[in-house]
Protein backbone atom coordinates (compact mmCIF):
# COMPACT_ATOMS: atom_id res chain seq x y z
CA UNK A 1 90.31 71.40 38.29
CA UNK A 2 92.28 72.40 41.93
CA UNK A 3 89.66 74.44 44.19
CA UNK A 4 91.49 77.51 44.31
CA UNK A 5 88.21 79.58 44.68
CA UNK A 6 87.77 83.07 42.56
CA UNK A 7 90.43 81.93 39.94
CA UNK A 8 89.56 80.98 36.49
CA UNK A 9 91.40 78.72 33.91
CA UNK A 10 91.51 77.88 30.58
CA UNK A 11 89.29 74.96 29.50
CA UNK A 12 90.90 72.14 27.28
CA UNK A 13 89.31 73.09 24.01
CA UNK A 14 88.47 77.10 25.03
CA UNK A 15 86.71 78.47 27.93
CA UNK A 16 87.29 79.54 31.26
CA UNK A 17 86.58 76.97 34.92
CA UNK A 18 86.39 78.85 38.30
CA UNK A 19 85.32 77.54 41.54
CA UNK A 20 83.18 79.51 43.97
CA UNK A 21 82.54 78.06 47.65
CA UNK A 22 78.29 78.34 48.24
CA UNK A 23 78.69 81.66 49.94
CA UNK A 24 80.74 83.16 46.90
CA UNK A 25 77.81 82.50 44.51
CA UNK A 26 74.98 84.06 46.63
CA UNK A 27 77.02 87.07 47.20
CA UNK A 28 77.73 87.43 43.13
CA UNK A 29 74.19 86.42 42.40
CA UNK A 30 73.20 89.26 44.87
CA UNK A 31 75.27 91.77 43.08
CA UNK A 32 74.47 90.39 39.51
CA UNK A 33 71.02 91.07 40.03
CA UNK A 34 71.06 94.49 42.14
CA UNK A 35 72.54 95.78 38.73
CA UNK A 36 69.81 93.99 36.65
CA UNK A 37 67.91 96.39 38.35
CA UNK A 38 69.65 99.39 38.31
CA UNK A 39 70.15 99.16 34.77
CA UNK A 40 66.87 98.42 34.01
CA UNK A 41 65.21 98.03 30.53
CA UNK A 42 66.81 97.74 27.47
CA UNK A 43 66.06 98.91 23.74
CA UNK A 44 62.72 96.72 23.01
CA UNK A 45 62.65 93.98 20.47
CA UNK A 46 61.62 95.00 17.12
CA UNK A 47 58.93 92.61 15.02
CA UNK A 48 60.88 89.44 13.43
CA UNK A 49 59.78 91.28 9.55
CA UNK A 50 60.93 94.88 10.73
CA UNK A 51 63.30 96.50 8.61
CA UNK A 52 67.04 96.55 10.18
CA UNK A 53 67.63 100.25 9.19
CA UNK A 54 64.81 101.87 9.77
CA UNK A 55 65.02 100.05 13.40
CA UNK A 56 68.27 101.57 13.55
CA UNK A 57 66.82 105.10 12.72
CA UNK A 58 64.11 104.94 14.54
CA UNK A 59 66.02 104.72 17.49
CA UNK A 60 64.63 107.07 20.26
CA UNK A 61 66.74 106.86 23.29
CA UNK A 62 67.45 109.57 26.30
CA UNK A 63 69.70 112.34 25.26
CA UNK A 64 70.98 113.19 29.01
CA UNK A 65 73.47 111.68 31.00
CA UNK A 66 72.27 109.50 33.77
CA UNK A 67 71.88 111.56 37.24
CA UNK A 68 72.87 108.17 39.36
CA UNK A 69 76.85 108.01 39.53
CA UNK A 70 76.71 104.62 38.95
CA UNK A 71 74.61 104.57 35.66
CA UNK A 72 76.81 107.49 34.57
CA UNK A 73 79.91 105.46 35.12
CA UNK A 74 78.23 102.63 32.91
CA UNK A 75 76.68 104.88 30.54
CA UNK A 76 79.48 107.68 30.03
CA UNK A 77 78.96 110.81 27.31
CA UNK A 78 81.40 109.92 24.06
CA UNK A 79 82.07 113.46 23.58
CA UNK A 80 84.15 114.69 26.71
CA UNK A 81 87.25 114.32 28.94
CA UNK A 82 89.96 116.55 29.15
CA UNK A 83 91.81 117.54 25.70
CA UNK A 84 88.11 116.38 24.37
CA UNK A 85 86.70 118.48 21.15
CA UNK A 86 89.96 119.73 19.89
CA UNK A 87 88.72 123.10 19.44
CA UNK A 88 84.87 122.16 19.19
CA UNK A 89 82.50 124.32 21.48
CA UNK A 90 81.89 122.74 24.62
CA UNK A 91 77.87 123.35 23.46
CA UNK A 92 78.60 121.72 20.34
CA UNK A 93 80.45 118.35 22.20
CA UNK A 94 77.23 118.09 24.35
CA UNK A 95 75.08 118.22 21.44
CA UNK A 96 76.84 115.49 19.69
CA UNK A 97 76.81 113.13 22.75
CA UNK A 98 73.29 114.09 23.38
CA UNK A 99 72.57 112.76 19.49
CA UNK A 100 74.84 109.37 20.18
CA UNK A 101 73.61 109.03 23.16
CA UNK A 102 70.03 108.85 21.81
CA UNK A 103 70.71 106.33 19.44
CA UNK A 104 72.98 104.11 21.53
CA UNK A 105 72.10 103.87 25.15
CA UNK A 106 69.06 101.60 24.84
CA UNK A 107 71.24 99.11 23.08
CA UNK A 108 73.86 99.23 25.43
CA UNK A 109 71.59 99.14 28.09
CA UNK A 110 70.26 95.85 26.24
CA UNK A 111 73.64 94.18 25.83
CA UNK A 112 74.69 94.91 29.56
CA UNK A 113 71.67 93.22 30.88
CA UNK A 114 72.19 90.10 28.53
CA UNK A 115 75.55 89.97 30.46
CA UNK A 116 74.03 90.26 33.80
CA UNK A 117 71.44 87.91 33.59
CA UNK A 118 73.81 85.24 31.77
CA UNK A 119 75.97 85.42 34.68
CA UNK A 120 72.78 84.80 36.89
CA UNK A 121 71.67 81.97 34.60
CA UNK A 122 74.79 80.43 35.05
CA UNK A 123 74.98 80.65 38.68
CA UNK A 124 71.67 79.70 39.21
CA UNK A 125 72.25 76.21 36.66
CA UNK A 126 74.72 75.06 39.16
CA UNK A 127 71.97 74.94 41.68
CA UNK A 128 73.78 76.36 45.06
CA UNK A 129 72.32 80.25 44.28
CA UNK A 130 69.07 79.46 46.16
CA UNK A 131 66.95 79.95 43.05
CA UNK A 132 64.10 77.43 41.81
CA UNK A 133 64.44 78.86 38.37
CA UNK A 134 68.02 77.26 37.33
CA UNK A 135 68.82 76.73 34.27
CA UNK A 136 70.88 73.81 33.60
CA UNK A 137 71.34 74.58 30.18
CA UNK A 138 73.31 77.88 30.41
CA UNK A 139 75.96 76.52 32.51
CA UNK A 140 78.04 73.39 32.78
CA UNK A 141 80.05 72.72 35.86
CA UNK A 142 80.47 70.62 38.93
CA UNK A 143 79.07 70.81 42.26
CA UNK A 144 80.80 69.33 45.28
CA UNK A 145 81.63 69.21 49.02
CA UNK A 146 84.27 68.71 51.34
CA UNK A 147 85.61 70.11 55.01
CA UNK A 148 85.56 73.62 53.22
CA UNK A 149 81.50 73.98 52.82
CA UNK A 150 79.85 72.92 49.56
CA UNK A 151 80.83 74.29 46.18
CA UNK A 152 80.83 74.14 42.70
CA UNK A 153 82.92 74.41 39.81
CA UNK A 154 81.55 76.59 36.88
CA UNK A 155 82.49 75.89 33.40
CA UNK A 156 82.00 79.16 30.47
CA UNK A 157 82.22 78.32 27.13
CA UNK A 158 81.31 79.56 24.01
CA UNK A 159 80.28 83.02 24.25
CA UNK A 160 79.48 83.11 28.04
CA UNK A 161 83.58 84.11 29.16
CA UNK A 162 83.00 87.61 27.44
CA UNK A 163 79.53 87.91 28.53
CA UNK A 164 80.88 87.66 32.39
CA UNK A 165 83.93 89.85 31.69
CA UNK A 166 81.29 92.47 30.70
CA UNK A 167 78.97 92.28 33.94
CA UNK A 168 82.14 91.54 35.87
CA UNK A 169 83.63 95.04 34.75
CA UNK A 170 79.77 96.50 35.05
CA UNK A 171 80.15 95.20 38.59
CA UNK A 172 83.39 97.14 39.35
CA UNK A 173 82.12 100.20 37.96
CA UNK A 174 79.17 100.78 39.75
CA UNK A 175 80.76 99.66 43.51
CA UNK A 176 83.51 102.30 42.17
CA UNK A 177 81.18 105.19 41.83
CA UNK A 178 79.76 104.10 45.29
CA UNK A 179 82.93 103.90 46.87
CA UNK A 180 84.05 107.33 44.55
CA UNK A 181 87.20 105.66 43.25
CA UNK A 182 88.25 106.82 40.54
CA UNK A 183 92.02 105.64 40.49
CA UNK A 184 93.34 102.50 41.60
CA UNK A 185 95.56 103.60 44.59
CA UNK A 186 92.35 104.67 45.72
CA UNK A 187 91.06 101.40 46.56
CA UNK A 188 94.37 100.19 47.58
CA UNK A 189 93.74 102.93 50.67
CA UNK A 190 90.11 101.69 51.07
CA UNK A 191 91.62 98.17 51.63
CA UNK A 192 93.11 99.35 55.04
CA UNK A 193 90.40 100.86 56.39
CA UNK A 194 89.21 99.37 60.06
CA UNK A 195 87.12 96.33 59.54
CA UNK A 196 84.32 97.99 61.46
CA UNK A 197 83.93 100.57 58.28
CA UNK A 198 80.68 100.33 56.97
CA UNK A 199 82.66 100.76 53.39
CA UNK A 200 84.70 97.72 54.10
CA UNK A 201 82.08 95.38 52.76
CA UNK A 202 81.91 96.95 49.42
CA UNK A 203 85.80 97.43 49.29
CA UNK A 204 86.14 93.79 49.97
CA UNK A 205 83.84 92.95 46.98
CA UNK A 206 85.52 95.31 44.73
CA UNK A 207 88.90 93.68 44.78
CA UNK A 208 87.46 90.27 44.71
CA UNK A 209 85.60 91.15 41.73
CA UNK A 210 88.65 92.89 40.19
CA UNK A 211 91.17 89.43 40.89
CA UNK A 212 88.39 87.36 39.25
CA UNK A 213 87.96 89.80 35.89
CA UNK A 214 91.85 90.11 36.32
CA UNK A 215 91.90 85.69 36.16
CA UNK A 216 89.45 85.77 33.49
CA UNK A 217 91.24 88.38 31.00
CA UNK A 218 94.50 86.41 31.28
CA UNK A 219 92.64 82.93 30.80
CA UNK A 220 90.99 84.35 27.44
């Protein structure tokens, strides 16, 4: 494929290609794994004979919104929002996304870390992301070198492409309740702020994060 870095393509046959010079996939490595651990753990796995429904039931997750900005971006309360309730008793709209919330929010938590950690799994099976613990079998792609540093190629099939649009949007979220953006000519300002911002950093990753998700939902 041309090495155009941080712009995926379709596959022949489905998928999405992107290449990422060496530095690209420390820095998204990095990032994937700072909100491994933000997130934290997940809903635990229930025993291989449990029952499916009273799993479902017996579902005991927190009933409060997250006090970290960044988890409540991720983790948001279904009932609310301006307009929200139609009528309903602002008590009553808390109640009911304290009740969702319980039964939902371990899961999710679950499913956001499987996206994470795939999109570590498949940096770290191209073997530039500095990690002894690659996994070769979670990632196909091709690794090369040339007057532009080394590189690699990265190759999602199957049903990796979603699972790195999720983190990929994860990622956005959480560097947008750092940054407090909450529209999009917001960070449009932040890009012109003096390089020797300490924000600029985190600006900079934002929109290169939000051109590769942008890449990847038109490829798919």
């Amino acid at each position: 494929m041309e090495r155009e870095t941080g712009t995926f393509v379709p596959l022949e046959g489905g998928g999405a290609a992107v290449a990422f010079d060496e530095i690209e996939i420390q820095i998204l490595r990095s990032l994937a794994v700072q909100l491994l651990e933000l997130i934290g753990p997940g809903a635990a796995e229930p025993a291989e004979d449990a029952d499916p429904l009273a799993v479902l039931f017996a579902a005991d997750g927190p009933t409060e919104p997250p006090s970290d900005p960044a988890l409540a971006r991720l983790f948001p309360d279904a009932y609310g929002g301006p307009g929200a309730g139609n009528g309903v008793e602002p008590e009553e709209l808390r109640a009911r996304s304290a009740e969702f919330r319980r039964f939902t929010e371990n899961d999710l938590r679950t499913r956001k870390r499987e996206d994470a950690l795939a999109v570590v799994r498949s940096l770290d099976g191209l073997g530039l992301a500095g990690d002894d613990g690659a996994d070769a079998d979670d990632a196909d792609g091709e690794v090369y070198g040339d007057d532009r540093g080394r590189g690699a190629v990265l190759e999602l099939t199957g049903e990796l492409p979603l699972r790195w649009l999720g983190a990929l949007n994860d990622l956005r979220l959480t560097i947008a309740a750092r940054l407090d953006i909450t529209e999009d000519d917001e960070s449009a300002a932040l890009f012109r702020l003096p390089d020797d911002d300490p924000r600029k950093p985190m600006v900079m990753a934002y929109l290169w994060l939000g051109g590769l998700q942008e890449t990847l939902i038109e490829t798919l």
